[in-house]
N, C-alpha and C. Protein backbone atom coordinates (compact mmCIF):
# COMPACT_ATOMS: atom_id res chain seq x y z
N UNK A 1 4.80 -8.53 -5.83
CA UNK A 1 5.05 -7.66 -6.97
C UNK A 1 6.42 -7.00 -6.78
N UNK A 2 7.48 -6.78 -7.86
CA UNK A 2 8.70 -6.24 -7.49
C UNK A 2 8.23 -5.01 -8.44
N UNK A 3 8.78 -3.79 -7.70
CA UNK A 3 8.72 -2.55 -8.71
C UNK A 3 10.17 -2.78 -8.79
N UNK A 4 11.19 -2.45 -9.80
CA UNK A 4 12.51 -2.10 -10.30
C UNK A 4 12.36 -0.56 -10.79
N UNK A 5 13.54 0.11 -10.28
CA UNK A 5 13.81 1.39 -11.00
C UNK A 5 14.12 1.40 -12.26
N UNK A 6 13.59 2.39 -12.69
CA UNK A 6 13.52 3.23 -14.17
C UNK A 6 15.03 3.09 -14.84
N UNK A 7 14.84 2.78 -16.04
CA UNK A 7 15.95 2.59 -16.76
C UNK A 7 16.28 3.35 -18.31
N UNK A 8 16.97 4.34 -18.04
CA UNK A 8 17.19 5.24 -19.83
C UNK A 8 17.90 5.01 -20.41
N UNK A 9 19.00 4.02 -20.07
CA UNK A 9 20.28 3.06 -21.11
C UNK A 9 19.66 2.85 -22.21
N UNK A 10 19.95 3.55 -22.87
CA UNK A 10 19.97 2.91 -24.99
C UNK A 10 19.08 3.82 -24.95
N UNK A 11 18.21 4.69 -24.58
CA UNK A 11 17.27 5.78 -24.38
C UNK A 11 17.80 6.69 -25.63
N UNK A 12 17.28 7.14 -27.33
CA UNK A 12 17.83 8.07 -27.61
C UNK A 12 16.79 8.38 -28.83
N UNK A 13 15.64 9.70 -28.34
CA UNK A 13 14.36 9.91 -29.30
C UNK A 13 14.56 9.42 -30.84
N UNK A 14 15.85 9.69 -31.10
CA UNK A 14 16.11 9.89 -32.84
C UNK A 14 15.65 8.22 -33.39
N UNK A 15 15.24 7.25 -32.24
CA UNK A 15 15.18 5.68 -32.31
C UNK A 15 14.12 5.73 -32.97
N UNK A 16 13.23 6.40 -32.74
CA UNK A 16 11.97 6.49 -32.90
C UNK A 16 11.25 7.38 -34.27
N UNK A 17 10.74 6.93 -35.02
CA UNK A 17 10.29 8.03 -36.77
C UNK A 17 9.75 8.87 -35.85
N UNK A 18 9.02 10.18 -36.95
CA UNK A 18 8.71 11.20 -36.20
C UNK A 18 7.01 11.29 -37.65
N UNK A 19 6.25 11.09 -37.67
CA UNK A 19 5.23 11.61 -38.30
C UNK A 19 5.62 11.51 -39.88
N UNK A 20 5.56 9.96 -39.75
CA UNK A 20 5.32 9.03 -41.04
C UNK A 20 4.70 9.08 -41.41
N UNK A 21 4.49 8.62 -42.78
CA UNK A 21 3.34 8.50 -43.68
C UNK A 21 3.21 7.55 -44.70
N UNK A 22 2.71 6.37 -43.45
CA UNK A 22 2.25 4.96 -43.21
C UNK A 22 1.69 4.56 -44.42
N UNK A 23 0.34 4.92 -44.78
CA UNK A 23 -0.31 4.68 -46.04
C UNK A 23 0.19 5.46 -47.31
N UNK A 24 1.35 6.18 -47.33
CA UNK A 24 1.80 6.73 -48.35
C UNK A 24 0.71 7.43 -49.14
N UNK A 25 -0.03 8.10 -48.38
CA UNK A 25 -1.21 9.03 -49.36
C UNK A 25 -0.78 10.13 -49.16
N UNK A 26 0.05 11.08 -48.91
CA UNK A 26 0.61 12.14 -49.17
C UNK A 26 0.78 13.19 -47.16
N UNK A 27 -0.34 12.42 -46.45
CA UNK A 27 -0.40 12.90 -45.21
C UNK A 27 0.26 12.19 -44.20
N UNK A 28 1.21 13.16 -43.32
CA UNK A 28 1.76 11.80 -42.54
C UNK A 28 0.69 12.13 -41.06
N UNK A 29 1.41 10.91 -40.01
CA UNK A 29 0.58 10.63 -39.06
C UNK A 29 -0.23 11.90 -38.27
N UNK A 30 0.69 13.41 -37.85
CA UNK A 30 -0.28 14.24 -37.39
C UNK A 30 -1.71 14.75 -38.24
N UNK A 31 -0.81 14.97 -39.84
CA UNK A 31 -2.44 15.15 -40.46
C UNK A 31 -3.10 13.78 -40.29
N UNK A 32 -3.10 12.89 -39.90
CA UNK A 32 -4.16 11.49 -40.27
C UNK A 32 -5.13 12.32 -38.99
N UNK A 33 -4.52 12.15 -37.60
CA UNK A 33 -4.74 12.23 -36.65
C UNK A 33 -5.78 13.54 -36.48
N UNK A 34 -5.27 14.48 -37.11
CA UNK A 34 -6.27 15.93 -37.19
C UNK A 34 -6.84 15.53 -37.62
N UNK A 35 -6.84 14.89 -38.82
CA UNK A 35 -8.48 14.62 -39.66
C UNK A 35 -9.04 13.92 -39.35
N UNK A 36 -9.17 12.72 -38.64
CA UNK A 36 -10.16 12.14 -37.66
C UNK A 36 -10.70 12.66 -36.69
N UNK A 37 -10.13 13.56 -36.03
CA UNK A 37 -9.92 13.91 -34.48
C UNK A 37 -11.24 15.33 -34.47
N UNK A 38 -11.35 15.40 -35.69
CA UNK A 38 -11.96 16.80 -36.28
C UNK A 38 -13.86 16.57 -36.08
N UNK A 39 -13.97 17.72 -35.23
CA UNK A 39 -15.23 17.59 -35.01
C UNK A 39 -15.99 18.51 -36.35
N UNK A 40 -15.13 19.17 -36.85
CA UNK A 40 -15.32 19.87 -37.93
C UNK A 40 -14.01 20.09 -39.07
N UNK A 41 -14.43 19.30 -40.42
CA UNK A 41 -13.09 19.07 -40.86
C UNK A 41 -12.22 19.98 -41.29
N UNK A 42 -11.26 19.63 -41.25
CA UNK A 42 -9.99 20.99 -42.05
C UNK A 42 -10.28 20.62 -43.75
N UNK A 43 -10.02 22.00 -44.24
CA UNK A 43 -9.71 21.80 -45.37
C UNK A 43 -8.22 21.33 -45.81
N UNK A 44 -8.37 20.36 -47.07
CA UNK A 44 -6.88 20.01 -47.48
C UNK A 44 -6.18 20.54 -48.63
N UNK A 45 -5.08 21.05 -48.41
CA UNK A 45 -5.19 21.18 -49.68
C UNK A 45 -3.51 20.76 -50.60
N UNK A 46 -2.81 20.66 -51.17
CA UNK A 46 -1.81 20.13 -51.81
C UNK A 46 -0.94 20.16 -51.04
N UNK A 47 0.32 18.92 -50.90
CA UNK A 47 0.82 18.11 -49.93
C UNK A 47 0.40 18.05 -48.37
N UNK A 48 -0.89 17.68 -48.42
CA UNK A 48 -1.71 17.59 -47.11
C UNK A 48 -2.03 18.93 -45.85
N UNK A 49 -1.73 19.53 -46.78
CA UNK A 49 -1.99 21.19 -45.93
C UNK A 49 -2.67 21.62 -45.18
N UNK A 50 -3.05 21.20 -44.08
CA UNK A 50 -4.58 21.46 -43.26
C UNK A 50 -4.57 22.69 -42.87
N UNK A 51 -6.20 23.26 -43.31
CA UNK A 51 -6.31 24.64 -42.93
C UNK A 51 -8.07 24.55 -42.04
N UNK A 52 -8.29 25.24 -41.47
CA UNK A 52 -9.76 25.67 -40.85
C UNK A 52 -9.53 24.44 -39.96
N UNK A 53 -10.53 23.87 -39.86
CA UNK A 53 -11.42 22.96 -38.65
C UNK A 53 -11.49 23.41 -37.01
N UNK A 54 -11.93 22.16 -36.99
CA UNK A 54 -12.12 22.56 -35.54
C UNK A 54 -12.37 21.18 -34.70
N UNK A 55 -11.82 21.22 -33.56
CA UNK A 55 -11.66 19.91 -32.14
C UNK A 55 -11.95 20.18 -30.79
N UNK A 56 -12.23 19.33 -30.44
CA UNK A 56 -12.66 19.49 -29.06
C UNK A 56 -12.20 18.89 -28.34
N UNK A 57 -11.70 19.22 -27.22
CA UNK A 57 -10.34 19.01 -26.11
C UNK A 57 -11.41 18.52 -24.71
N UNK A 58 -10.99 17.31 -24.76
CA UNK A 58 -11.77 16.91 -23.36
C UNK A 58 -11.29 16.91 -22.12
N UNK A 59 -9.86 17.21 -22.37
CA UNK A 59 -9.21 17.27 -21.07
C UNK A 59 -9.29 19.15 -20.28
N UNK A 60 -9.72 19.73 -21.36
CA UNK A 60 -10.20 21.24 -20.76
C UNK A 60 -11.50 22.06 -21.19
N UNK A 61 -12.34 21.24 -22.17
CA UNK A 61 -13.81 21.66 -22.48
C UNK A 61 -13.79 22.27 -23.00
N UNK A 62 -12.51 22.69 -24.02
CA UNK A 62 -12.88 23.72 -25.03
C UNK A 62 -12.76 23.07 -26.74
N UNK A 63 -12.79 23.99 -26.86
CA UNK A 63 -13.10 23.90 -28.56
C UNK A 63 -11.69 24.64 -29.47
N UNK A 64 -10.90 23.86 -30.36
CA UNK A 64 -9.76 25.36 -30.97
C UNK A 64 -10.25 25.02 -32.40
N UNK A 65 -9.52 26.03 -33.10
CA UNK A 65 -9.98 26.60 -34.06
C UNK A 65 -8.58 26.32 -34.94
N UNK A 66 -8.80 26.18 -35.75
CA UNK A 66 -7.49 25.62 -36.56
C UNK A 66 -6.22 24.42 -36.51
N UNK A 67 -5.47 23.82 -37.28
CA UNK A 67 -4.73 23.13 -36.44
C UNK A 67 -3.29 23.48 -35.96
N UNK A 68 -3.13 24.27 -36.09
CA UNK A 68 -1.88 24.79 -35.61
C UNK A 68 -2.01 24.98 -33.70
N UNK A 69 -3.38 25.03 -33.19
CA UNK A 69 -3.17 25.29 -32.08
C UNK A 69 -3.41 24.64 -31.51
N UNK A 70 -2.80 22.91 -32.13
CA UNK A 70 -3.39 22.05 -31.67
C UNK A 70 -1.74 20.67 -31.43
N UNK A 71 -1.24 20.29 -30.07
CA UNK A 71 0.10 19.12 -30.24
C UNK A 71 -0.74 17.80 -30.05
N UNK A 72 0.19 17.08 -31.31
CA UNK A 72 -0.44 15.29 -31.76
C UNK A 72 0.81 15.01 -30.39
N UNK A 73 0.74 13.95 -29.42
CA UNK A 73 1.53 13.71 -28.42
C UNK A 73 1.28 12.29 -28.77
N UNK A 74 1.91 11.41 -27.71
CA UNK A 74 1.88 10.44 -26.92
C UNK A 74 0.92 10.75 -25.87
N UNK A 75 0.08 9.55 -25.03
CA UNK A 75 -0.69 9.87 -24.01
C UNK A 75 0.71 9.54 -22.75
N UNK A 76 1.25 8.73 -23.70
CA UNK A 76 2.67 8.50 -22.70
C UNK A 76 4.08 9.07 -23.30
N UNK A 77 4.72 9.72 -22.59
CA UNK A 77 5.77 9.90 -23.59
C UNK A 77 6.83 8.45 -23.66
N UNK A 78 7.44 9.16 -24.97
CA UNK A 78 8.53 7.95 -25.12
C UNK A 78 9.63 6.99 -24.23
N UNK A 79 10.08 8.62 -23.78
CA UNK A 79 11.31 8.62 -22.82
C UNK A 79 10.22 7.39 -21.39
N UNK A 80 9.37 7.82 -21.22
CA UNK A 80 8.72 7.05 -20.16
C UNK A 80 8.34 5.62 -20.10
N UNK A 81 7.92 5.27 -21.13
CA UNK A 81 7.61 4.22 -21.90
C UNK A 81 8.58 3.14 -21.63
N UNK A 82 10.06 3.90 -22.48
CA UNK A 82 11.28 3.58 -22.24
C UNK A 82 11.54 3.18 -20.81
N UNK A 83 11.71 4.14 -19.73
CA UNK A 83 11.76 3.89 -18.60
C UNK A 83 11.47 2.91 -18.23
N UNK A 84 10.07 2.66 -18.62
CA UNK A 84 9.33 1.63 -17.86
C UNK A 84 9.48 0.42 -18.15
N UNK A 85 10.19 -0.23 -19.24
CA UNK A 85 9.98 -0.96 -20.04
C UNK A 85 9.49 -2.19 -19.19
């Protein structure tokens, strides 16, 4: 097996969209993502406005309350990804 070092040449976030909206229904990818993700749904309301719900975080056993207190990520980030290619 050869490991090779990490490489960030041509590396530059802006490469990448940021929370498209794939199916053109008015929500881009973080609202898709809240509203699945929702153990209790948000309300919507005009240009995809999510308000209330609620999720549950398995990586710390809790529960939040709205979506604002909530980041849509990568499980990998980009820059890493990149790296690794």
């Amino acid at each position: 097996m050869i490991v090779e070092e990490e490489d960030r040449t041509g590396y530059k976030r802006t490469l990448f969209r940021h929370w498209v909206d794939a199916d053109r229904d008015g929500c881009d990818s973080r609202a898709e993502v809240l509203k699945q993700e929702a153990v209790v749904a948000p309300a919507q309301a005009a240009g995809c406005k999510l308000s209330g719900g609620r999720w549950y975080s398995a990586y710390d056993d809790q529960y939040i309350d709205g979506p604002s207190g909530l980041d849509i990520d990568h499980l990998v980030p980009l820059a890493e990804a990149w790296d690794s290619k």
